[in-house]
C-alpha atoms as a PDB file:
ATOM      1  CA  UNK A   1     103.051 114.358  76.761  1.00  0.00           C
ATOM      2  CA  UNK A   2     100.923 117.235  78.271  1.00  0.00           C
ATOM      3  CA  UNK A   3      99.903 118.019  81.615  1.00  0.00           C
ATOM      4  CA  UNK A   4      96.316 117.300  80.482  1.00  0.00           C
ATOM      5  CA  UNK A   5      97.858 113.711  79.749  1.00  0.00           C
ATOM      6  CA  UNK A   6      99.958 112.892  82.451  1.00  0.00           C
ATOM      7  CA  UNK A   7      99.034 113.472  86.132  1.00  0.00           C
ATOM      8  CA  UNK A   8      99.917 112.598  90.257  1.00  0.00           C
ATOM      9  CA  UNK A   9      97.388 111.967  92.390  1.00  0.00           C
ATOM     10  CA  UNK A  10      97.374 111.225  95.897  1.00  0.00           C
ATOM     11  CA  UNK A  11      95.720 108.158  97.273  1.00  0.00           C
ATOM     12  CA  UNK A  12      92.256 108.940  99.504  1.00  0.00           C
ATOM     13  CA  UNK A  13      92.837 109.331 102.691  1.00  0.00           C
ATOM     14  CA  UNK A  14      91.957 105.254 103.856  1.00  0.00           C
ATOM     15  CA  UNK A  15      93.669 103.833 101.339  1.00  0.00           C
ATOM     16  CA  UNK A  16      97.051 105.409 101.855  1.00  0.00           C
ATOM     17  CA  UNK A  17      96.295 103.813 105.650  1.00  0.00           C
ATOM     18  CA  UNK A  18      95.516 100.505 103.676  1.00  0.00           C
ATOM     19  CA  UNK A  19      98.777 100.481 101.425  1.00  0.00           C
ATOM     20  CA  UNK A  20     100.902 101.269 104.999  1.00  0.00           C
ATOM     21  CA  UNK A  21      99.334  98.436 106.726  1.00  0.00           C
ATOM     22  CA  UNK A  22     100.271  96.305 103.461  1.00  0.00           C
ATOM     23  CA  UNK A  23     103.719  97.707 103.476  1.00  0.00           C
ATOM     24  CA  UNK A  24     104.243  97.261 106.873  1.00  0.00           C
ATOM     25  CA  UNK A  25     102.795  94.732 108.000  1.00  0.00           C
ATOM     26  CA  UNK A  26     104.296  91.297 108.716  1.00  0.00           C
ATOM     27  CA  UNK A  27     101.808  88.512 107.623  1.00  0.00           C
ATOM     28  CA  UNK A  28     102.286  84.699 108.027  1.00  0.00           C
ATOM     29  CA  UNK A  29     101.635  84.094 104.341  1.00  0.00           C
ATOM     30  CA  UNK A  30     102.423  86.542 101.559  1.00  0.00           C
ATOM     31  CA  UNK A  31     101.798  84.156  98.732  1.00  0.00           C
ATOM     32  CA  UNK A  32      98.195  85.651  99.275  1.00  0.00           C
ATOM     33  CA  UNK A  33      99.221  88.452  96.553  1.00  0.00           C
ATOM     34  CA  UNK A  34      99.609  86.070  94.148  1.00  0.00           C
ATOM     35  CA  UNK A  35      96.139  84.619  94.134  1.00  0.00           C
ATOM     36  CA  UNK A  36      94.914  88.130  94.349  1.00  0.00           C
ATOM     37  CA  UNK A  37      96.183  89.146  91.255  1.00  0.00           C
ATOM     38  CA  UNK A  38      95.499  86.270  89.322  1.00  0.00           C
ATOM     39  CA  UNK A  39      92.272  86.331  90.820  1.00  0.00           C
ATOM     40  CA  UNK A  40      91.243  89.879  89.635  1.00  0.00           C
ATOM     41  CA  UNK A  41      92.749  88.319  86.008  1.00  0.00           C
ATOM     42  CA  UNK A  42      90.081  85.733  85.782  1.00  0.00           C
ATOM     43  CA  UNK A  43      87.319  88.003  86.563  1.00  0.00           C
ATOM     44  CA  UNK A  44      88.742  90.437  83.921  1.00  0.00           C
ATOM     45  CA  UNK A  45      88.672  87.549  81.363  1.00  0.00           C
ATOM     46  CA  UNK A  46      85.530  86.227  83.008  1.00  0.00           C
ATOM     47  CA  UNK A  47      83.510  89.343  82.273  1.00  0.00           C
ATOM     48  CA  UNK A  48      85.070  89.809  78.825  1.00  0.00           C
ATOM     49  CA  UNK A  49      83.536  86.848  77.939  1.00  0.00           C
ATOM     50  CA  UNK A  50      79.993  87.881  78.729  1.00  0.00           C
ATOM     51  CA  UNK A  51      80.611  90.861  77.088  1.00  0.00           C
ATOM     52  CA  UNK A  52      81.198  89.210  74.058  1.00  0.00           C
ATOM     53  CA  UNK A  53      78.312  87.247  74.014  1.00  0.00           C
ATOM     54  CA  UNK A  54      76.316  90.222  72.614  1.00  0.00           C
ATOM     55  CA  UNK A  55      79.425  92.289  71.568  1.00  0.00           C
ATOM     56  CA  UNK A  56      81.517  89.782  69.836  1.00  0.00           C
ATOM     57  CA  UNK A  57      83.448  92.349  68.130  1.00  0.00           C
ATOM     58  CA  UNK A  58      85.325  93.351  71.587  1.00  0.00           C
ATOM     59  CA  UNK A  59      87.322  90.106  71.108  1.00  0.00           C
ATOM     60  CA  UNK A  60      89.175  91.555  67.945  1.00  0.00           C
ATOM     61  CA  UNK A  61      91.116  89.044  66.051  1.00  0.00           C
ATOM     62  CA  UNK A  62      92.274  87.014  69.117  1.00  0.00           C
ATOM     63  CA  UNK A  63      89.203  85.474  71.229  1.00  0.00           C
ATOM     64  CA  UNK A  64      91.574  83.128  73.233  1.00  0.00           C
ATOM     65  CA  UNK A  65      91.565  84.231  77.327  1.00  0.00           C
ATOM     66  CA  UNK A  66      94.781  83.951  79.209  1.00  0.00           C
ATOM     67  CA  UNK A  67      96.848  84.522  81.834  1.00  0.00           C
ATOM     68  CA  UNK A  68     100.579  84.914  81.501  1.00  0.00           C
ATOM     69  CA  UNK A  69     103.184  85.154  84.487  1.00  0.00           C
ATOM     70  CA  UNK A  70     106.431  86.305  82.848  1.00  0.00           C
ATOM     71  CA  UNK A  71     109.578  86.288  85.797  1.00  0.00           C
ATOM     72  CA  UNK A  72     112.892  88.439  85.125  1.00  0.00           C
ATOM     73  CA  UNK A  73     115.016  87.607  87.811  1.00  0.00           C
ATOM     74  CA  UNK A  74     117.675  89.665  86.911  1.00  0.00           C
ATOM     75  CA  UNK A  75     115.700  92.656  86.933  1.00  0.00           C
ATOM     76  CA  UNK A  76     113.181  91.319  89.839  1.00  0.00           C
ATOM     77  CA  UNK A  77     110.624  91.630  88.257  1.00  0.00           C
ATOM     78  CA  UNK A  78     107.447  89.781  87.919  1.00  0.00           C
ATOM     79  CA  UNK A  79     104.254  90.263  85.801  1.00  0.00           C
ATOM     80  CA  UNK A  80     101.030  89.381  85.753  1.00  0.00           C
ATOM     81  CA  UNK A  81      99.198  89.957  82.496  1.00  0.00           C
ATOM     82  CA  UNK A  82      95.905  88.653  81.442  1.00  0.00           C
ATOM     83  CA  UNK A  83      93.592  89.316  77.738  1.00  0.00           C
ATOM     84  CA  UNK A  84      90.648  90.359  79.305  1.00  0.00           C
ATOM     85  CA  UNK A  85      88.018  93.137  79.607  1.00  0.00           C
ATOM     86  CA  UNK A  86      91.035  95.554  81.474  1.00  0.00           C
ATOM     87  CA  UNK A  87      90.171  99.145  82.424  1.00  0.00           C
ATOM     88  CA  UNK A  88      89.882 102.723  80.630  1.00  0.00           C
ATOM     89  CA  UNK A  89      91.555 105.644  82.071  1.00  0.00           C
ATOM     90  CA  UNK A  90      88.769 106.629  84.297  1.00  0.00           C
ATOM     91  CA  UNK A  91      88.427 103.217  85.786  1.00  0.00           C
ATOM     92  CA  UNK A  92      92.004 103.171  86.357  1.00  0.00           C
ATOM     93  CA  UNK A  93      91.595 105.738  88.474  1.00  0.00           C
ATOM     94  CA  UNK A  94      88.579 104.887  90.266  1.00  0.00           C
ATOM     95  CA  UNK A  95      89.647 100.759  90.620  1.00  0.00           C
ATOM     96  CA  UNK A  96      92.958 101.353  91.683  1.00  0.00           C
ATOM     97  CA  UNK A  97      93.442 104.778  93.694  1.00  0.00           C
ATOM     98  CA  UNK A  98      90.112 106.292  95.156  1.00  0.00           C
ATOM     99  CA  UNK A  99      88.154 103.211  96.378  1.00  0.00           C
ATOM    100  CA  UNK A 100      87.778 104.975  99.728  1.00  0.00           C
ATOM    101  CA  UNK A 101      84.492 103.535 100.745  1.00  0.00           C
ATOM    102  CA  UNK A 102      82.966 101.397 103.896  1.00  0.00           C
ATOM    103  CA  UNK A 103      84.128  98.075 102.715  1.00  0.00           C
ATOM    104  CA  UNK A 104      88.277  99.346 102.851  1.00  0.00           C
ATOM    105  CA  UNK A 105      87.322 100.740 106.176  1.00  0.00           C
ATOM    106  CA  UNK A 106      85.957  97.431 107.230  1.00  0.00           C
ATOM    107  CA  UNK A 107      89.105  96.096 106.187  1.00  0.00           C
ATOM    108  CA  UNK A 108      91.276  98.570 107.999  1.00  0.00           C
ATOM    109  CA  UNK A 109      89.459  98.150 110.855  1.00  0.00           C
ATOM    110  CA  UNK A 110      89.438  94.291 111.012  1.00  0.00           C
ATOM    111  CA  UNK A 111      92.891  94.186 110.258  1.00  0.00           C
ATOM    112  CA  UNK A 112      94.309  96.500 112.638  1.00  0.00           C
ATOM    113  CA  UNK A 113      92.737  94.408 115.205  1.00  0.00           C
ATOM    114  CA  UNK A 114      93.993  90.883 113.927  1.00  0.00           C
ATOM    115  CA  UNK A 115      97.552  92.700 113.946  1.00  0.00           C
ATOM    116  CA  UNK A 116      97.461  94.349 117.533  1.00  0.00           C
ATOM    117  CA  UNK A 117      96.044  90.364 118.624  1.00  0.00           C
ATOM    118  CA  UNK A 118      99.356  88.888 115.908  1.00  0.00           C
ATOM    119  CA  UNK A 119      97.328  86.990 114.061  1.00  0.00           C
ATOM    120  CA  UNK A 120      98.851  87.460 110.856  1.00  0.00           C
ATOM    121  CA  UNK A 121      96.933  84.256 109.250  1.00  0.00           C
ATOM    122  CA  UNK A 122      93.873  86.404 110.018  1.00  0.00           C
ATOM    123  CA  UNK A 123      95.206  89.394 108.124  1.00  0.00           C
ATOM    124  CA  UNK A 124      95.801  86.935 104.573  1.00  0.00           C
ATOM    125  CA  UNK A 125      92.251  85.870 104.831  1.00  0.00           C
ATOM    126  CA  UNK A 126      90.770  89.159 105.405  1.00  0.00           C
ATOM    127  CA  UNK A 127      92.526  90.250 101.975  1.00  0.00           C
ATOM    128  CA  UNK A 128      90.350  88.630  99.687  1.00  0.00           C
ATOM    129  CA  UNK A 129      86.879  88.497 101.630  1.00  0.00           C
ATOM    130  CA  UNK A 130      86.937  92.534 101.305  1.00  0.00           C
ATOM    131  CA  UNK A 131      87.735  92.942  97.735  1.00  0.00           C
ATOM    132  CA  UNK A 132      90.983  94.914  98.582  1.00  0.00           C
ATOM    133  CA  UNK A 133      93.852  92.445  96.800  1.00  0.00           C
ATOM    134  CA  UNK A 134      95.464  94.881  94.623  1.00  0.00           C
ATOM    135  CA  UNK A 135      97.020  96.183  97.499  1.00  0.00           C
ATOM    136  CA  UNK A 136      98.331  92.715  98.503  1.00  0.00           C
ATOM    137  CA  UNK A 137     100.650  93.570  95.921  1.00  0.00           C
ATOM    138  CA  UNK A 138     102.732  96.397  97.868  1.00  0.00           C
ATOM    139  CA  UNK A 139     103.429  93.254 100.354  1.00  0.00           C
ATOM    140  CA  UNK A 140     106.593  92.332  97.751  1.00  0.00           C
ATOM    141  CA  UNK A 141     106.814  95.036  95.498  1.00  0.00           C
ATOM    142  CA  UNK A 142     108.801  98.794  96.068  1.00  0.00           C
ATOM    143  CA  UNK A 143     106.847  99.667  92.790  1.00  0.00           C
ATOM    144  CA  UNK A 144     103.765  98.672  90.912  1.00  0.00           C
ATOM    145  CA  UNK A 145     103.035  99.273  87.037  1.00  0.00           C
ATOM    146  CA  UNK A 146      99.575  98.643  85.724  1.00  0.00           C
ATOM    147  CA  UNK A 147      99.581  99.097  81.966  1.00  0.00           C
ATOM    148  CA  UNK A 148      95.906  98.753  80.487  1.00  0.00           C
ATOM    149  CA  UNK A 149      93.877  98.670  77.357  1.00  0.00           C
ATOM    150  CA  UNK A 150      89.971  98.087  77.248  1.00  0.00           C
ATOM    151  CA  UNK A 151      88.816  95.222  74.867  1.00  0.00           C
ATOM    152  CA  UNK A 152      87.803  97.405  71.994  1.00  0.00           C
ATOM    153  CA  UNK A 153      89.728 101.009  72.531  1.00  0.00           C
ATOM    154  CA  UNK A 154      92.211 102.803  70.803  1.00  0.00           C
ATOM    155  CA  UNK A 155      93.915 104.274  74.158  1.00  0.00           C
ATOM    156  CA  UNK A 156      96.322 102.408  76.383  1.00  0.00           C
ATOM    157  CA  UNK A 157      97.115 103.881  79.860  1.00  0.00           C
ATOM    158  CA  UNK A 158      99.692 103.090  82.502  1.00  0.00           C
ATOM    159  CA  UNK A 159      98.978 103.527  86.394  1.00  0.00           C
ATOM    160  CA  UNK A 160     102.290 103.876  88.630  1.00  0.00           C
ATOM    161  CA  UNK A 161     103.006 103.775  92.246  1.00  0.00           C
ATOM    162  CA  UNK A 162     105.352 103.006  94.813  1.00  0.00           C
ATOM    163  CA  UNK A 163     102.538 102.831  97.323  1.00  0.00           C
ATOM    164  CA  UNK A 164     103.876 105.637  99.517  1.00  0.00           C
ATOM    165  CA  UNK A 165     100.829 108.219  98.886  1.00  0.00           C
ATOM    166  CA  UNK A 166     100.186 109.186  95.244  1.00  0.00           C
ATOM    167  CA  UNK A 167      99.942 107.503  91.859  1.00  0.00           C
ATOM    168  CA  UNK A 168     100.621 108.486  88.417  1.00  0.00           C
ATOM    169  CA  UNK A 169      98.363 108.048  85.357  1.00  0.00           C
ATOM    170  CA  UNK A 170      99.929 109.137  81.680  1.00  0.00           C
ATOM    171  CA  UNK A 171      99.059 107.199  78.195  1.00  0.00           C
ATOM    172  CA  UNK A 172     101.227 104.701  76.727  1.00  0.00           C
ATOM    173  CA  UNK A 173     102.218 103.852  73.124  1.00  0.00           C
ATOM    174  CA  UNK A 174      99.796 101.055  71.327  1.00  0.00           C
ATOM    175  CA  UNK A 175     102.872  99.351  70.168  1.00  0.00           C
ATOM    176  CA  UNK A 176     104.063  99.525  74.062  1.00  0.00           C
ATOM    177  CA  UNK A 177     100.429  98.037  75.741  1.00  0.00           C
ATOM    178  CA  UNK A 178      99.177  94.361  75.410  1.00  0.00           C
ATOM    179  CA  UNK A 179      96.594  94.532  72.168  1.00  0.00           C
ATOM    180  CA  UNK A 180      93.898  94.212  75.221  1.00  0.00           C
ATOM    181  CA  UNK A 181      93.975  93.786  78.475  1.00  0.00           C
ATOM    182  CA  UNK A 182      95.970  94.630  81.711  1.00  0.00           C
ATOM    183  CA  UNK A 183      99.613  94.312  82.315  1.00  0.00           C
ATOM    184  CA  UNK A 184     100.272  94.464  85.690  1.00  0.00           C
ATOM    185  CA  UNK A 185     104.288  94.782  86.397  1.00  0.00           C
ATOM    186  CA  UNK A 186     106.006  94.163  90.248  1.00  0.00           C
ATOM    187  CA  UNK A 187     109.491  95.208  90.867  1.00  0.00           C
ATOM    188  CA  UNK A 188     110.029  93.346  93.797  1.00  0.00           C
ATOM    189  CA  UNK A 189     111.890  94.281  97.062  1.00  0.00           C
ATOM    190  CA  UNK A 190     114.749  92.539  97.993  1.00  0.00           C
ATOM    191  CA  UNK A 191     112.922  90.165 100.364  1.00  0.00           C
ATOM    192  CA  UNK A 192     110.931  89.067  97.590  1.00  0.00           C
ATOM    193  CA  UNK A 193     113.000  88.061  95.030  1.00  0.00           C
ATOM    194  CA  UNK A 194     112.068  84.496  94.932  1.00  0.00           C
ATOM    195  CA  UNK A 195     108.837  85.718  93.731  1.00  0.00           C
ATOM    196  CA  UNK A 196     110.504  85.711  89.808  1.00  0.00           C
ATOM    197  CA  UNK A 197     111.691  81.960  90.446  1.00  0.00           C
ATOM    198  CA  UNK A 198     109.654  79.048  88.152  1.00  0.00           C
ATOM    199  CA  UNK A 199     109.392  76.920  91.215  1.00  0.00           C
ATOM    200  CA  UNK A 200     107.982  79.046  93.961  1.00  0.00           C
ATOM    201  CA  UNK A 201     105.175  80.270  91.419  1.00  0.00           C
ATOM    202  CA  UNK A 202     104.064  76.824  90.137  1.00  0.00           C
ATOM    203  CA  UNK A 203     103.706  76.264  94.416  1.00  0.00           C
ATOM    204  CA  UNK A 204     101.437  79.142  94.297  1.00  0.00           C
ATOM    205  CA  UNK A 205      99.537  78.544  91.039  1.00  0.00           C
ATOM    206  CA  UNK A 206      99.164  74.991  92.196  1.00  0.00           C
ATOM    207  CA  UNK A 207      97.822  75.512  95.721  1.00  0.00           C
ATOM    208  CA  UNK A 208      95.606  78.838  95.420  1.00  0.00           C
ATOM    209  CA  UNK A 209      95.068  79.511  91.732  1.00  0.00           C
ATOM    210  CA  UNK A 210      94.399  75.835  90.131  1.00  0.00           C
ATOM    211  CA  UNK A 211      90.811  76.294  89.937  1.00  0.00           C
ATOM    212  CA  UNK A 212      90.559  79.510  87.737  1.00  0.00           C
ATOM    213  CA  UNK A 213      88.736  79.155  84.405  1.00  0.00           C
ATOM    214  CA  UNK A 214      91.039  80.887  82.852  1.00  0.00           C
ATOM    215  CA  UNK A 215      94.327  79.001  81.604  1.00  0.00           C
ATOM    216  CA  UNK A 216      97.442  80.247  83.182  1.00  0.00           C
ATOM    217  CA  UNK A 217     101.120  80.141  81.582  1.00  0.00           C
ATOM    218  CA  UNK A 218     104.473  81.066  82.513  1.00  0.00           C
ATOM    219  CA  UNK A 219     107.483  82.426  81.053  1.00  0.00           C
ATOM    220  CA  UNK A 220     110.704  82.380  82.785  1.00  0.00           C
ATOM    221  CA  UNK A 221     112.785  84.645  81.512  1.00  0.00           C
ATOM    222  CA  UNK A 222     112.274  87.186  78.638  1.00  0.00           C
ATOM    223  CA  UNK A 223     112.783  85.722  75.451  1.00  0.00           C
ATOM    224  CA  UNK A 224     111.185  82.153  76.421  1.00  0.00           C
ATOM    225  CA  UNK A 225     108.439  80.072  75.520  1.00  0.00           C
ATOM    226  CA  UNK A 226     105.398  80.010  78.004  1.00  0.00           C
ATOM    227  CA  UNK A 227     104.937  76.690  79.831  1.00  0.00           C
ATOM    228  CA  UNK A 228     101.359  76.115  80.900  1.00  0.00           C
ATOM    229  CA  UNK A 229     100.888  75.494  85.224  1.00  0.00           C
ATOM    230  CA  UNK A 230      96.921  75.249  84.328  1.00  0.00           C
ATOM    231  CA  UNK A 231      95.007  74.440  81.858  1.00  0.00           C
ATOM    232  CA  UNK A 232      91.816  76.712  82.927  1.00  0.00           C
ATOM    233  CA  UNK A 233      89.566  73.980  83.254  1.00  0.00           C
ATOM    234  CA  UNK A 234      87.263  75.193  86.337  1.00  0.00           C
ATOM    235  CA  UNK A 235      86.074  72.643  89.035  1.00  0.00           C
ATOM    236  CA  UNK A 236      82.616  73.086  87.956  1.00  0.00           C
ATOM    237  CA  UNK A 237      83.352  72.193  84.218  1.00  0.00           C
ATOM    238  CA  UNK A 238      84.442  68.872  85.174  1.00  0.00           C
ATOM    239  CA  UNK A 239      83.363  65.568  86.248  1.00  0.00           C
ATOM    240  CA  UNK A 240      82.617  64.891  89.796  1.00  0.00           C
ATOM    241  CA  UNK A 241      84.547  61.344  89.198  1.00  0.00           C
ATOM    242  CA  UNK A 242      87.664  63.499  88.051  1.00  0.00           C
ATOM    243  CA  UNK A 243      87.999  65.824  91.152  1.00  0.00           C
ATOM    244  CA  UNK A 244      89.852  64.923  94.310  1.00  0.00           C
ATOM    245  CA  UNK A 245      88.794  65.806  98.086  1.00  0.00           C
ATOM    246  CA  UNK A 246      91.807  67.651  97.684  1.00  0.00           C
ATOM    247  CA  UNK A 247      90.880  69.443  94.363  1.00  0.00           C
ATOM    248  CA  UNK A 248      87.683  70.573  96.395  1.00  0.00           C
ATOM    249  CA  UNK A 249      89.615  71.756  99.864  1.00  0.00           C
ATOM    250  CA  UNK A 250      91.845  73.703  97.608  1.00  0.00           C
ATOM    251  CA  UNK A 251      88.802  75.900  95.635  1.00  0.00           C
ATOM    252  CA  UNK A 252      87.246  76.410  99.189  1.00  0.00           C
ATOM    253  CA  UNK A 253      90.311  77.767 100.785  1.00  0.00           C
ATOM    254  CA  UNK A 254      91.043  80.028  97.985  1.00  0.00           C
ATOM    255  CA  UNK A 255      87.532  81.216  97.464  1.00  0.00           C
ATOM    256  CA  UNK A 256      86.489  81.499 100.943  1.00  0.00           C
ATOM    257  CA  UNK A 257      89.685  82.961 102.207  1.00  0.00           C
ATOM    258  CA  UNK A 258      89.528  80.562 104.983  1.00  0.00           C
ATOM    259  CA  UNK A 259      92.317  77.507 105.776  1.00  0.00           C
ATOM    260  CA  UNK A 260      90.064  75.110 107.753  1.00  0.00           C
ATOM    261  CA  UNK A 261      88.314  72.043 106.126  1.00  0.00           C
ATOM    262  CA  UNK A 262      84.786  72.407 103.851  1.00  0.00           C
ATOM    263  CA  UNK A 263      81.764  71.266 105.922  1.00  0.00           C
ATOM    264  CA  UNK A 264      80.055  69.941 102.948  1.00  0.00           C
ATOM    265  CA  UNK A 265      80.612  69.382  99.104  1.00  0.00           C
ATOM    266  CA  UNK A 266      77.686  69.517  96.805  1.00  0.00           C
ATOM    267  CA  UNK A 267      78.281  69.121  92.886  1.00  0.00           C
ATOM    268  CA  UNK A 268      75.902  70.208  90.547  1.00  0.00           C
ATOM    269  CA  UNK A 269      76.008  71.137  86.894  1.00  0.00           C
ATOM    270  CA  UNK A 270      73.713  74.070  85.035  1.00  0.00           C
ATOM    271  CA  UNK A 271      73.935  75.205  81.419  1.00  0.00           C
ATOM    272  CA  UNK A 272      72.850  78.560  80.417  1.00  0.00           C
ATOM    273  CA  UNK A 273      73.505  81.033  77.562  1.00  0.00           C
ATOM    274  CA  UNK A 274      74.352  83.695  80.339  1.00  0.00           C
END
């Protein structure tokens, strides 16, 4: 590996202050990271599968969509991995270290004032309305490993940080990367460790991540078979006579970022090519 290969950056200047507020902060809710990262899975798999509607050939031999959590709780660890679009080297870099612009200072600045007023509740929903989840991350985990290869390339690359001011970016072994997609590896802090247990993530999956259109599986321990928590079929595949009032509170919440009640459902159905 070469120095042309393998470099440190620092984080920009706002999101080292973002990463310390995650890191730091006390929040009423962490589960939030969870539905983050899943979240940012579905849209990977989402847009790989509009890409492939003219570019068929990015699916390779495997067109099914997933996402797999895989627990080790002896080596607290937890990973999030999904077979969608992923990231190349560049937009590793850009996506994940130097997103320095208005919207994260939004976000710093609303959420410095929710925690001088203690409302921690405030500070969860804020996560996802300003398109800063990754971060969410740093809430349970001392380190974070993203290892990604785009649908279509020959290159896999691995993005490492502990969150405390610079990241690392180096290339990884094919035979070490997921054959496409993004791997996305916590080691979790010592707080955090039921984070790797079946039960607590099937909670989470269940209450914030049930609507994705994406099927999600689990695996609880290296070596294991994956169990399915959901089956991917989005609200608005379904019948309106299948879905509970429930069912429909639950997408809201973890849309919307909000906790309150909907004040008004409307189904509808559209078909389109794109």
């Amino acid at each position: 590996m070469t120095t042309e290969t393998f470099e440190s950056r620092p984080f920009e200047a706002d999101v080292s202050r973002l990463l310390h507020m995650m890191v730091h902060s006390v929040y009423s809710d962490r589960d939030v990271f969870l539905r983050e990262l899943i979240s940012n899975a579905a849209d990977a798999c989402e847009k790989l599968r509009y890409e492939a509607i003219t570019l068929p050939e990015l699916l390779g031999a495997d067109a099914g969509l997933a996402i797999t959590l895989s627990a080790d709780p002896e080596a607290g660890t937890l990973t999030i991995a999904d077979s969608g679009m992923s990231m190349s080297r560049d937009e590793m870099i850009e996506a994940l270290g130097t997103i320095a612009r208005s919207g994260t200072r939004s976000f710093i600045d609303r959420i410095a004032s929710a925690e001088s007023q203690g409302s921690g509740k405030e500070g969860a929903q804020l996560i996802g309305q300003f398109g800063v989840g990754f971060y969410s991350a740093f809430m349970v985990a001392a380190k974070v490993d993203v290892v990604s290869r785009r649908a279509g390339s020959d290159e896999a690359w691995l993005w490492s940080s502990d969150g405390k001011g610079e990241f690392s970016v180096a290339p990884v072994a094919l035979d070490a990367a997921p054959a496409r997609g993004t791997r996305v590896v916590l080691h979790l802090t010592d707080d955090a460790k039921s984070y790797a247990e079946r039960w607590t993530l099937e909670r989470i999956v269940k209450e914030q991540s049930g609507h994705v259109p994406v099927p999600i599986r689990f695996i609880e321990k290296p070596g294991a078979d994956a169990a399915a928590l959901s089956d991917g079929a989005a609200l608005w595949t379904r019948a309106k006579s299948e879905i509970t009032a429930q069912e429909y509170t639950d997408f809201y919440r973890s849309v919307a970022g909000q906790y309150d009640e909907p004040a008004l459902t409307v189904h509808f159905r559209a078909e389109g090519r794109h």
